[in-house]
N, C-alpha and C. Protein backbone atom coordinates (compact mmCIF):
# COMPACT_ATOMS: atom_id res chain seq x y z
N UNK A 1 0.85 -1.19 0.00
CA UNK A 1 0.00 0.00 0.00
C UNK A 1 0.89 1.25 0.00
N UNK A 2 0.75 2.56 -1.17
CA UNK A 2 1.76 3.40 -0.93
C UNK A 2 1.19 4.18 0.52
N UNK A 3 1.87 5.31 0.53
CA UNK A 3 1.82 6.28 1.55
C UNK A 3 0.63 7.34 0.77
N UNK A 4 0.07 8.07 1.62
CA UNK A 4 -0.88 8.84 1.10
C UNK A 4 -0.17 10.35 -0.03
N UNK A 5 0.76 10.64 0.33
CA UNK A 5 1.67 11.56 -0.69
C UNK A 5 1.81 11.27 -1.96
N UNK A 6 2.02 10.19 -2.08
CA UNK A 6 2.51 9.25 -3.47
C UNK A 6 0.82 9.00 -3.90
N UNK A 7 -0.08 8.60 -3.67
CA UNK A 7 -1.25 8.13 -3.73
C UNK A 7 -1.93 10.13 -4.40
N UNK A 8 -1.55 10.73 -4.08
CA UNK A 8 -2.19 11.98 -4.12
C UNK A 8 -1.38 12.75 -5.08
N UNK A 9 -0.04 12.63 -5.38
CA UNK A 9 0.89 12.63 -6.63
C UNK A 9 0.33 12.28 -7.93
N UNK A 10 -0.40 10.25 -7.96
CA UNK A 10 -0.34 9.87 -8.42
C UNK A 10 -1.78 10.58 -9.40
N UNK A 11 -2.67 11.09 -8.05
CA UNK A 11 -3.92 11.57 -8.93
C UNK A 11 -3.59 12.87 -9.43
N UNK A 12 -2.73 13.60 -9.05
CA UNK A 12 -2.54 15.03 -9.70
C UNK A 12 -1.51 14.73 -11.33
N UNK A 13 -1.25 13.64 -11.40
CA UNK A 13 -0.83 13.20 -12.57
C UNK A 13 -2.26 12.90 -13.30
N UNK A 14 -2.65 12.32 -13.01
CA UNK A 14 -3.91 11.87 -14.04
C UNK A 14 -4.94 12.81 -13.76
N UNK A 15 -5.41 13.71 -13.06
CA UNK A 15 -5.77 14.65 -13.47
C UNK A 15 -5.39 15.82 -14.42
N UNK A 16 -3.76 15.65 -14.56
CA UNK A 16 -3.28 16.47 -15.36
C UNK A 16 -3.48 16.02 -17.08
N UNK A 17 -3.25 14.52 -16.95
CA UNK A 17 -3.36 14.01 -17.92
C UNK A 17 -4.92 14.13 -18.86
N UNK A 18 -5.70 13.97 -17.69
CA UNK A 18 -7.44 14.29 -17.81
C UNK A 18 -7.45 15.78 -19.08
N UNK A 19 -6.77 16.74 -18.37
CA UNK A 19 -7.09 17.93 -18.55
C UNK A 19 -6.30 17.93 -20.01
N UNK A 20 -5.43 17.62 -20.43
CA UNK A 20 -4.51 17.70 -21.76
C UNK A 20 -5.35 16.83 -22.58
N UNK A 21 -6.12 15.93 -22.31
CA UNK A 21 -6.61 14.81 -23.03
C UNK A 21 -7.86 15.45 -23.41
N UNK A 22 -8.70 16.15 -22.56
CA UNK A 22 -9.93 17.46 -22.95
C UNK A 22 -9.60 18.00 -24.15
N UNK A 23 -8.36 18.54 -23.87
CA UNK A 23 -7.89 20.12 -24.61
C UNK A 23 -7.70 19.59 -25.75
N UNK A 24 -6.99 18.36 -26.00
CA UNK A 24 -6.13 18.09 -27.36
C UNK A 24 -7.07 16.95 -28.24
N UNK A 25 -8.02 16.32 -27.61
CA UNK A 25 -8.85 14.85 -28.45
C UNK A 25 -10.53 15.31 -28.00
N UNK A 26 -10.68 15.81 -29.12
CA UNK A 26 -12.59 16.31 -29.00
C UNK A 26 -13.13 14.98 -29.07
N UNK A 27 -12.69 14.37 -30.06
CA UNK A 27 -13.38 12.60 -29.59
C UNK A 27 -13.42 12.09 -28.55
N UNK A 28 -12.59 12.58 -27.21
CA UNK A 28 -13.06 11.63 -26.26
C UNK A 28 -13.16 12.91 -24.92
N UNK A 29 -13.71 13.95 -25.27
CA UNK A 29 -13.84 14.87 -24.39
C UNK A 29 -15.25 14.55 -23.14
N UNK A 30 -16.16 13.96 -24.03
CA UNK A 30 -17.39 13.90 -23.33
C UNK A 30 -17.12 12.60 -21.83
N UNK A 31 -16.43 11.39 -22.16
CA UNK A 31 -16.18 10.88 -21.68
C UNK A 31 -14.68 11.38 -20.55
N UNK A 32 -14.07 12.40 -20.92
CA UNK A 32 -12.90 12.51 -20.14
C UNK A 32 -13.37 13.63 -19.00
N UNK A 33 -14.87 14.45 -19.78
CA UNK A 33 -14.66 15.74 -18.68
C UNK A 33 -15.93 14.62 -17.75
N UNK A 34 -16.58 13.42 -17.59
CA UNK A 34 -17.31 12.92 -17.16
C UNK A 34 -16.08 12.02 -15.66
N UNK A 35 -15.08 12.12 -16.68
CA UNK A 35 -14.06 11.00 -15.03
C UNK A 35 -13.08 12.57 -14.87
N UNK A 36 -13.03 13.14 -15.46
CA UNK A 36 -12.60 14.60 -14.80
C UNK A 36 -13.30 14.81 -13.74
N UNK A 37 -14.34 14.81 -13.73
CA UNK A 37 -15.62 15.59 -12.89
C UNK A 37 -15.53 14.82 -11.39
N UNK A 38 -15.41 13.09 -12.02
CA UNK A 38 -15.45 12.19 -10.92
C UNK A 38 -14.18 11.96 -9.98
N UNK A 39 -12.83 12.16 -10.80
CA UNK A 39 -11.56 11.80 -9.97
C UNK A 39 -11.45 12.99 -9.51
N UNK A 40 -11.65 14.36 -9.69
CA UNK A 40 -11.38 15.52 -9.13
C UNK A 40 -12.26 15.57 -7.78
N UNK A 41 -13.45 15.44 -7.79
CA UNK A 41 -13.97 15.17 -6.66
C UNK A 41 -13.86 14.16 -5.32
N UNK A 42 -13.43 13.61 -6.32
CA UNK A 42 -13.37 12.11 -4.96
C UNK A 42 -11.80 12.66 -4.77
N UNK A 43 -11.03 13.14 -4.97
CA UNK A 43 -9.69 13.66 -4.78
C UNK A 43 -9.63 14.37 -3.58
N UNK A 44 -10.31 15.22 -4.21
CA UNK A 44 -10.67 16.66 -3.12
C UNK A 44 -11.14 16.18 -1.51
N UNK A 45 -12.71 15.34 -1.57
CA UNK A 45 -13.39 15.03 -0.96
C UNK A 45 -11.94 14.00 0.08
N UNK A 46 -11.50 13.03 -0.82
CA UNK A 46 -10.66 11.92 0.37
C UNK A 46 -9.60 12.70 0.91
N UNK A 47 -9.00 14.22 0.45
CA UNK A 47 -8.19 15.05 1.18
C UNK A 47 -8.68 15.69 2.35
N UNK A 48 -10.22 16.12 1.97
CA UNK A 48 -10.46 16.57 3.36
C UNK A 48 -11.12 16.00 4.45
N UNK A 49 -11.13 14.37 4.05
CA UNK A 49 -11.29 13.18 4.82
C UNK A 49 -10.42 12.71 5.92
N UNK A 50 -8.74 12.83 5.01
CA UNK A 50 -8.49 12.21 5.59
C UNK A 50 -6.68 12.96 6.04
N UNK A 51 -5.88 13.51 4.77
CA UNK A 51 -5.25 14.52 5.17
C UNK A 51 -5.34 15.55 6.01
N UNK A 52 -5.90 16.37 5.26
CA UNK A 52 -6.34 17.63 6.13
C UNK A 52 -6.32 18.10 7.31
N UNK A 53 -7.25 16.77 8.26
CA UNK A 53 -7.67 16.81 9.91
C UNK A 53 -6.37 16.38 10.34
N UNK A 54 -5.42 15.46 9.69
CA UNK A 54 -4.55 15.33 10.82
C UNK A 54 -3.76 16.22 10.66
N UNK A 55 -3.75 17.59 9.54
CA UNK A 55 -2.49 18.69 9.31
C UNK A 55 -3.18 19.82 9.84
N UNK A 56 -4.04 19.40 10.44
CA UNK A 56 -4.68 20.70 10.87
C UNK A 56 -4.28 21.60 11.97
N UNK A 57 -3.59 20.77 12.98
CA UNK A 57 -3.18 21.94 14.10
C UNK A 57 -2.01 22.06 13.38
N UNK A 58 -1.16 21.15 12.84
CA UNK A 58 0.58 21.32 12.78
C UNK A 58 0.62 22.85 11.52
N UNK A 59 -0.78 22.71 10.79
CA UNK A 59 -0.37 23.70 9.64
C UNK A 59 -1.50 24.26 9.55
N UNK A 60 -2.07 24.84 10.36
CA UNK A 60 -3.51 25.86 10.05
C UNK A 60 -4.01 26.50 9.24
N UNK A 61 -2.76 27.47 8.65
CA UNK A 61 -3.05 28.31 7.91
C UNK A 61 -2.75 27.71 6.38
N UNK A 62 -1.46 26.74 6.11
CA UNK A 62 -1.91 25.93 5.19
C UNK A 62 -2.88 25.23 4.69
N UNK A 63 -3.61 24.29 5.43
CA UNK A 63 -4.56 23.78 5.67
C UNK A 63 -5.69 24.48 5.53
N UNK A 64 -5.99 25.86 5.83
CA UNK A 64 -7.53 26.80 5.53
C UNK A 64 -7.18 27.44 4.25
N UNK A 65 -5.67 27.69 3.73
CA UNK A 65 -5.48 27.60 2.58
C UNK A 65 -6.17 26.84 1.05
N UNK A 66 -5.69 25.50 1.26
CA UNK A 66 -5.96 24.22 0.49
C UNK A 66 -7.67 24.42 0.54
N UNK A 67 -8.16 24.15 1.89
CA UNK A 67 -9.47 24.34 1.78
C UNK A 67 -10.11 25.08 1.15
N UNK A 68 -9.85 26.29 1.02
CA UNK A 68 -10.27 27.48 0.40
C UNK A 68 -10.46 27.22 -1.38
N UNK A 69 -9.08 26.97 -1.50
CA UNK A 69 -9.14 26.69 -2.94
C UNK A 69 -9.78 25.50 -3.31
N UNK A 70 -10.00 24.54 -2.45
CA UNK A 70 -11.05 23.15 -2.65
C UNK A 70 -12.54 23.61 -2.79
N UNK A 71 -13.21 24.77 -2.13
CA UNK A 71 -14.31 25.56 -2.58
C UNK A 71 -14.33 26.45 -3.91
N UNK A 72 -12.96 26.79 -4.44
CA UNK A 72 -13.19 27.50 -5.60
C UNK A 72 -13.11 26.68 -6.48
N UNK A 73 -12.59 25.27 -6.77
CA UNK A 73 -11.84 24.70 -7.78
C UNK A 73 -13.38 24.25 -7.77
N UNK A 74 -14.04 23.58 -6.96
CA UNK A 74 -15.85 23.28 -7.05
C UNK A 74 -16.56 23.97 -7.61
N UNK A 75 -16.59 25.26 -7.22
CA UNK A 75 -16.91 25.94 -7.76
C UNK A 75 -16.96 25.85 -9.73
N UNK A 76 -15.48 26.42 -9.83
CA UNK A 76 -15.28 26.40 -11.04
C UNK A 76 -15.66 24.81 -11.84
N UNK A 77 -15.10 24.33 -11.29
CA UNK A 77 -15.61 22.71 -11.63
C UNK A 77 -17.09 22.37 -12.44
N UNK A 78 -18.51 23.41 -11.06
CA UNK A 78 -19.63 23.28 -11.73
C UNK A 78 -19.87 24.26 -12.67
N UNK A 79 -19.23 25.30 -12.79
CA UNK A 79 -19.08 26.26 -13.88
C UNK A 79 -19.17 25.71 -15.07
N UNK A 80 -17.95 24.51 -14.88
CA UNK A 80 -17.44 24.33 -16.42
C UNK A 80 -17.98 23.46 -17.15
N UNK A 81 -19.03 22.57 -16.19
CA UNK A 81 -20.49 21.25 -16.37
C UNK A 81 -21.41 22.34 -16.86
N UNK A 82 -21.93 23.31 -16.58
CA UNK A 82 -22.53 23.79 -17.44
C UNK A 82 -22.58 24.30 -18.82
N UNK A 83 -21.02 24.64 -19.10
CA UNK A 83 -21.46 25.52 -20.26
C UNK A 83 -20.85 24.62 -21.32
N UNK A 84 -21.68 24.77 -22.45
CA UNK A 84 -21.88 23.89 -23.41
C UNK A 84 -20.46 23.76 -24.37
N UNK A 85 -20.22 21.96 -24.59
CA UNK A 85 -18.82 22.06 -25.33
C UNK A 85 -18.65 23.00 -26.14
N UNK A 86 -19.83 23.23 -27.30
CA UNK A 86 -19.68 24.09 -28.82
C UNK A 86 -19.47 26.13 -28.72
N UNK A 87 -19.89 26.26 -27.16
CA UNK A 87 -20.09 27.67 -26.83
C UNK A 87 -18.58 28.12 -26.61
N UNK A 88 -18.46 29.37 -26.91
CA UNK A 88 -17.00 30.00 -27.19
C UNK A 88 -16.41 30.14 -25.49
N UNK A 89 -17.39 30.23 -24.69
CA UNK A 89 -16.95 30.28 -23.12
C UNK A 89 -16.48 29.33 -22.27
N UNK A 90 -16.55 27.97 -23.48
CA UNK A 90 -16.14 26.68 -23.27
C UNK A 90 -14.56 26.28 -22.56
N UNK A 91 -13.51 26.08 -23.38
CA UNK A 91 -12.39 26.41 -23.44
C UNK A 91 -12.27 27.49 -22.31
N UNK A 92 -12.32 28.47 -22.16
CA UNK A 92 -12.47 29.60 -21.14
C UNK A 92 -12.50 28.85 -20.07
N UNK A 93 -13.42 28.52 -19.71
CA UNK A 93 -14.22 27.76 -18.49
C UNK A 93 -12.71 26.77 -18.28
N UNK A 94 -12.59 25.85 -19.53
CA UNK A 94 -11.87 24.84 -19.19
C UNK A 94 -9.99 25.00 -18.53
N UNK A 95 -9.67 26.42 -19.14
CA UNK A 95 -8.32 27.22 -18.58
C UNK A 95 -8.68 27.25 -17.60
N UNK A 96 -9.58 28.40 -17.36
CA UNK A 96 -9.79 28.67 -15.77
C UNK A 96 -9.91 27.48 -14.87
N UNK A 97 -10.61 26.19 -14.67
CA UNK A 97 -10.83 25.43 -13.69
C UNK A 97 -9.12 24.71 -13.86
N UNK A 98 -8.28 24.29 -14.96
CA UNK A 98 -7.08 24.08 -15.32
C UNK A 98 -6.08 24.98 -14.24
N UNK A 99 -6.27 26.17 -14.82
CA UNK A 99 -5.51 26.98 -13.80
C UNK A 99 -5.63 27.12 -12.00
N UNK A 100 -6.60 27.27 -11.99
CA UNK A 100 -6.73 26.52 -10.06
C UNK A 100 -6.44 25.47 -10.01
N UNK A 101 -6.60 24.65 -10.47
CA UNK A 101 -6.43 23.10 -10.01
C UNK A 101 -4.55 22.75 -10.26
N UNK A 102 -4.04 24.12 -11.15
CA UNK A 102 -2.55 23.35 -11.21
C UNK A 102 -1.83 24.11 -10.09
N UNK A 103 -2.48 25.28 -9.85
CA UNK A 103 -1.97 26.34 -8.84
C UNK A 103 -2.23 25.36 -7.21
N UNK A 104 -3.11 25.10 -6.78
CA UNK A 104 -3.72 24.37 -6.24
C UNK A 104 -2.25 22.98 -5.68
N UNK A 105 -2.39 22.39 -6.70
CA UNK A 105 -1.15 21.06 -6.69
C UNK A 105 -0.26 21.50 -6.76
N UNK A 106 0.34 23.10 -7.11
CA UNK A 106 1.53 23.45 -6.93
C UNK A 106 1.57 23.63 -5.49
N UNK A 107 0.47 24.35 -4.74
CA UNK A 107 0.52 24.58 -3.34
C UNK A 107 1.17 23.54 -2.20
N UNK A 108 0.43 22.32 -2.25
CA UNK A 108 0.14 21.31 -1.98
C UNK A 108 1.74 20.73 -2.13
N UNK A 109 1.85 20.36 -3.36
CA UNK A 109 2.68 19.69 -3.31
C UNK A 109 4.00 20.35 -2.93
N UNK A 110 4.21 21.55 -2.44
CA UNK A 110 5.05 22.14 -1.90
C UNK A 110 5.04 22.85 -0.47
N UNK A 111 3.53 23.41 0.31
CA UNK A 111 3.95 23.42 0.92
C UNK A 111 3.32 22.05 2.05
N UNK A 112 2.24 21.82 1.53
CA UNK A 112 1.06 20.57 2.43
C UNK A 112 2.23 19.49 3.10
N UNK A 113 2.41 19.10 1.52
CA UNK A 113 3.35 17.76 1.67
C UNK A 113 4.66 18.10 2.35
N UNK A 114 5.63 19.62 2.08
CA UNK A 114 6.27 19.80 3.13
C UNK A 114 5.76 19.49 5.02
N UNK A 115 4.71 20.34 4.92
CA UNK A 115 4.14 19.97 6.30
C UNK A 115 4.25 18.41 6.78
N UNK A 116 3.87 17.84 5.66
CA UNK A 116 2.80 16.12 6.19
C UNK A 116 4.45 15.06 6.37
N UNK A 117 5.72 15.58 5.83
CA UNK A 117 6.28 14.80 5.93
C UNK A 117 7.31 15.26 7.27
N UNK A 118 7.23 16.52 7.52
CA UNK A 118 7.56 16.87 8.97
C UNK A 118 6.82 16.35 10.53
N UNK A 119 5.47 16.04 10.41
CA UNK A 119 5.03 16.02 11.36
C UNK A 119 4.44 15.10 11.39
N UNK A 120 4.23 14.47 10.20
CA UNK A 120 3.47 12.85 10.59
C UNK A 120 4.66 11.77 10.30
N UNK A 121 4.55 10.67 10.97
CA UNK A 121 5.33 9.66 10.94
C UNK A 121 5.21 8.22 9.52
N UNK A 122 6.00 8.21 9.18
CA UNK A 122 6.15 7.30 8.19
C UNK A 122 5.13 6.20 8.09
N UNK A 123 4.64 5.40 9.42
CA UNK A 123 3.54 4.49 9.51
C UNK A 123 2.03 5.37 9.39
N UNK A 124 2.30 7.03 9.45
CA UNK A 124 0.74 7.72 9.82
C UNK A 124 0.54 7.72 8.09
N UNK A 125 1.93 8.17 7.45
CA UNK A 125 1.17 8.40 6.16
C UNK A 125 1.04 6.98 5.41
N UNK A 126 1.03 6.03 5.74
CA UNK A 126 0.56 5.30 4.99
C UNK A 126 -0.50 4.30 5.84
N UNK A 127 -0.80 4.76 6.90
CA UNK A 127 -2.44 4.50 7.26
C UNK A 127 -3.43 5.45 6.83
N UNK A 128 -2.84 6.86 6.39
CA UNK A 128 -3.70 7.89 5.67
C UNK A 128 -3.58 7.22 3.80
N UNK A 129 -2.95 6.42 3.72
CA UNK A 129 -2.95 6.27 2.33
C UNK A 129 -3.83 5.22 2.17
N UNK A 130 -3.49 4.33 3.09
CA UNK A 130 -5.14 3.52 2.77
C UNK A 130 -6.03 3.73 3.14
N UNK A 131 -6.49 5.25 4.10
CA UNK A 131 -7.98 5.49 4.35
C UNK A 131 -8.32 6.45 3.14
N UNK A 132 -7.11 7.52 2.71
CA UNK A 132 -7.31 7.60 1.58
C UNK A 132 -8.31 6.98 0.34
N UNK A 133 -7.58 6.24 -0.31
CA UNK A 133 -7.81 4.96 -0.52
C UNK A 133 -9.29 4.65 -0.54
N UNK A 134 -9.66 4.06 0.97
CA UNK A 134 -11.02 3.72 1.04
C UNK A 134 -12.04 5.13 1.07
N UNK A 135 -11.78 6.07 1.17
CA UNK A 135 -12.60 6.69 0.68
C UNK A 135 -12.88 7.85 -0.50
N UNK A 136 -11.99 7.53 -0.99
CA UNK A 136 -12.11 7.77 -2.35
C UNK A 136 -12.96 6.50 -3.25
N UNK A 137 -12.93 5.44 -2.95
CA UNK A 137 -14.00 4.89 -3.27
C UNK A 137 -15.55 5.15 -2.88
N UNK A 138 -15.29 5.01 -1.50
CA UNK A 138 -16.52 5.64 -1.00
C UNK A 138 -17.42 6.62 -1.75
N UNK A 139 -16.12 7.68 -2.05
CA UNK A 139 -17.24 8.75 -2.99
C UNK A 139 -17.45 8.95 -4.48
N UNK A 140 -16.67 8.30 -5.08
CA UNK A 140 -16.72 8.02 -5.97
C UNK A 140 -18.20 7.37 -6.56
């Protein structure tokens, strides 16, 4: 079972991949912004499951950080379910939710994961990687 860092790496890769695969193959957009919609959420959702609470006293203000932008990237997220592939605000929509979400994993993966590997112990993050894990199924 990895550690929850690596597990949360692994989805900001394939979400990245998600998002290039939108932009560049109209043939399989309908189906990609449909597991876009789904791995971004269950992403989000098993971070503030299961990361989050235990970085919460060690990194507060990181932590209400991440959160913050986990309400806008939703935000934008349902923005971008609405507006129609063929409409010129399309693409638009699709930068913008692109651009939080890479700003976002830049955060994270620099300063979160700084935090999570200071203060939690090698056995914590990989009992967070398999609750991870289980609930990202969960919401999925």
């Amino acid at each position: 079972m990895p550690q929850i860092l690596e597990l949360i790496e692994d989805d900001h890769d394939l979400i990245r991949v998600l998002f290039d695969e939108i932009e560049h193959d109209p043939d399989s957009r309908d189906v990609r912004c449909i597991t876009l919609h789904r791995e971004l959420l269950a992403h989000l959702l098993a971070e503030e499951a299961t990361l989050y609470p235990r970085l919460r006293e060690a990194a507060p203000e990181e932590v209400e950080v991440a959160l913050d932008e986990h309400v806008t990237i939703r935000e934008r997220l349902e923005r971008f379910k609405v507006v129609p592939e063929g409409d010129e605000a399309w693409i638009e929509a699709l930068d913008d939710l692109r651009d939080w979400v890479e700003a976002h994993f830049a955060q994270e993966e620099e300063d979160i994961f700084a935090r999570a590997r200071h203060y939690l112990s090698r056995s914590d993050l990989f009992a967070l990687g398999e609750a991870f894990e289980k609930e990202k199924v969960t919401v999925a």
